[in-house]
Protein backbone atom coordinates (compact mmCIF):
# COMPACT_ATOMS: atom_id res chain seq x y z
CA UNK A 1 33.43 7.03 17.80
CA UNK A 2 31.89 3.92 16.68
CA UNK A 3 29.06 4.11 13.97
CA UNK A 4 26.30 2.79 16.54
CA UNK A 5 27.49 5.82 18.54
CA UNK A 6 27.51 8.62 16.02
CA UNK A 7 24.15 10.59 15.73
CA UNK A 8 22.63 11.73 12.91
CA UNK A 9 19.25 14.14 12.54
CA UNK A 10 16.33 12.00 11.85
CA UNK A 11 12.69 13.53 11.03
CA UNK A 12 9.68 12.14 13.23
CA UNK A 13 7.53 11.84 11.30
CA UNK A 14 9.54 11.38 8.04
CA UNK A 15 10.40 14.15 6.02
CA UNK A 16 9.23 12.38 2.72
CA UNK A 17 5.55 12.02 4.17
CA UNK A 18 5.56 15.49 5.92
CA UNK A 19 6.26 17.04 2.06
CA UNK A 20 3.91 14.79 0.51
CA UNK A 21 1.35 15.58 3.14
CA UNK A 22 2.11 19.50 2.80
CA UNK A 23 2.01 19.21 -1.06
CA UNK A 24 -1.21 17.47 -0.92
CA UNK A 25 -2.83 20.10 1.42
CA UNK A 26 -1.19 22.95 -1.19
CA UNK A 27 -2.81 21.18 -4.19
CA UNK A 28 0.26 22.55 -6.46
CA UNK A 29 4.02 21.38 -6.19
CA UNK A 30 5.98 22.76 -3.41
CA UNK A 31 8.39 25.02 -4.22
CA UNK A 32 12.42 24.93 -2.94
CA UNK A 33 11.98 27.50 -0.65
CA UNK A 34 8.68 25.51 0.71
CA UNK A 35 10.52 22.37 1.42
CA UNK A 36 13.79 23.95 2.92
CA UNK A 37 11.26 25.63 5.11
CA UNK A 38 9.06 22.49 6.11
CA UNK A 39 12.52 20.78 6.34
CA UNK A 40 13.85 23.06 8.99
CA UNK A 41 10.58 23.06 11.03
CA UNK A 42 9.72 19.39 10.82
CA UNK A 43 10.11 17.53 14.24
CA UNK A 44 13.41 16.28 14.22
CA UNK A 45 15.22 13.89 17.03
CA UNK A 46 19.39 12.48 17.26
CA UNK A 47 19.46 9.20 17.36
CA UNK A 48 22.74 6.90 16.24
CA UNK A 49 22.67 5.70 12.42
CA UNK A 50 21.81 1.99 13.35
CA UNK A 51 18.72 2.87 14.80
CA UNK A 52 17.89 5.40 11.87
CA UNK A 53 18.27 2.23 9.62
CA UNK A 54 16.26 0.23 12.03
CA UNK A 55 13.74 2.78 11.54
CA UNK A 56 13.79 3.03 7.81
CA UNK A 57 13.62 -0.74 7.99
CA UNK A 58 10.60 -0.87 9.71
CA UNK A 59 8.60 1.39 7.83
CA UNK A 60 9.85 -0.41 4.39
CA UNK A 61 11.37 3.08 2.86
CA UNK A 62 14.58 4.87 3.27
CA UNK A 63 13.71 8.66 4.31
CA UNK A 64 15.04 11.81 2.21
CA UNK A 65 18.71 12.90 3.26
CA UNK A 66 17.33 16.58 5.04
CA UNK A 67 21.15 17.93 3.84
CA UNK A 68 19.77 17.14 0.00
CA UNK A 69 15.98 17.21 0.62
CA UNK A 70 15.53 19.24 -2.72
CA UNK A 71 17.08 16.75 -4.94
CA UNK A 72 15.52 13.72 -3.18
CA UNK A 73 12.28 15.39 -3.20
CA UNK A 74 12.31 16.26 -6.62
CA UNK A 75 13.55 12.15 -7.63
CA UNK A 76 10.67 10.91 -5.11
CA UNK A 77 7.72 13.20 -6.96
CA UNK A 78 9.23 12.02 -10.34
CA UNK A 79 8.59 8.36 -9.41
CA UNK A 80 5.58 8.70 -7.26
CA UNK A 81 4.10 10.17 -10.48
CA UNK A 82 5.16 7.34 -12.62
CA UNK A 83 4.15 4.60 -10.03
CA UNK A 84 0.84 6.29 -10.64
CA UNK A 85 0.57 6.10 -14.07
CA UNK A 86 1.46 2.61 -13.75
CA UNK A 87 -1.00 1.28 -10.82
CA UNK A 88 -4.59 -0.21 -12.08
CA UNK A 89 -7.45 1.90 -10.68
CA UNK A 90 -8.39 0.94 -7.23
CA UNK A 91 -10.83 3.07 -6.35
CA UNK A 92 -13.81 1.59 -4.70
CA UNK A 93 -16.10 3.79 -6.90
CA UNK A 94 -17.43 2.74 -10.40
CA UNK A 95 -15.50 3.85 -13.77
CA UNK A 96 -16.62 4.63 -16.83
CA UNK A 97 -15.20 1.45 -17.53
CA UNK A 98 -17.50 -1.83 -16.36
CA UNK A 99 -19.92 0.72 -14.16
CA UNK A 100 -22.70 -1.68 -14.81
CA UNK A 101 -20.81 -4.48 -13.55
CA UNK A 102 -19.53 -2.84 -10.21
CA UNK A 103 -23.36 -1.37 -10.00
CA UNK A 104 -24.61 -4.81 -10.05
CA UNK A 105 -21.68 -6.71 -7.76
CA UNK A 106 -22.49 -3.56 -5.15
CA UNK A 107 -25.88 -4.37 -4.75
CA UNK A 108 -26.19 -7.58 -5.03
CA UNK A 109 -26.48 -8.34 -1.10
CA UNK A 110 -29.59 -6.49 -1.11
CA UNK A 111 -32.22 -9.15 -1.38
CA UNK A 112 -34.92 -6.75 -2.32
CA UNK A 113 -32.62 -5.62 -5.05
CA UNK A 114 -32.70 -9.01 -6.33
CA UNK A 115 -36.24 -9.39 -6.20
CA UNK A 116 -36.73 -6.60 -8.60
CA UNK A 117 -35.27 -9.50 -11.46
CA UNK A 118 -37.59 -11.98 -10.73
């Protein structure tokens, strides 16, 4: 059997955005048992290993292996929380930080806003 012609289990829609999903909706970490159990539930199809890497191509990420989902999901919370330590806030909402600023720059489209300085 040829690798285009071997199948492998593939999650639909990806098991690392199913846990994250799950875990968000929990509002604590999942537990081992949790993920096992989302793992074995999750919508699953067979499809050859070329077009599982076609797939993982395509969406720019390489899925967690279901046969160590544990591990991987334990490595993928470990950097997902250290990409977010990292990453500038984003949020379209003012900060503590330069509220006055974002205030202003928020309003200033508002001409009547604007006449209120002349």
């Amino acid at each position: 059997m040829s690798n285009s012609e071997h199948l492998v289990i593939y999650p639909m829609p990806s098991l690392v955005a199913t846990l994250i999903n799950r875990e968000q909706a929990k509002g604590s970490p999942l537990t081992e048992a949790e993920v096992v159990q989302i793992r074995d539930s999750c919508p699953s199809v067979a499809t050859p290993v070329d077009v599982a890497r076609a797939i993982d191509e395509k969406r720019g990420y390489k899925d967690i292996d279901p046969e160590n989902c544990w591990a991987e999901w334990q490595e993928t919370r470990k950097r997902r929380a250290e990409d977010d330590t990292q990453r500038p806030n984003k949020s379209p909402e003012p900060t503590a930080v330069g509220a006055v600023s974002s205030a202003i720059a928020v309003h200033v489209a508002s001409r009547r806003w604007l006449s209120f300085f002349r």
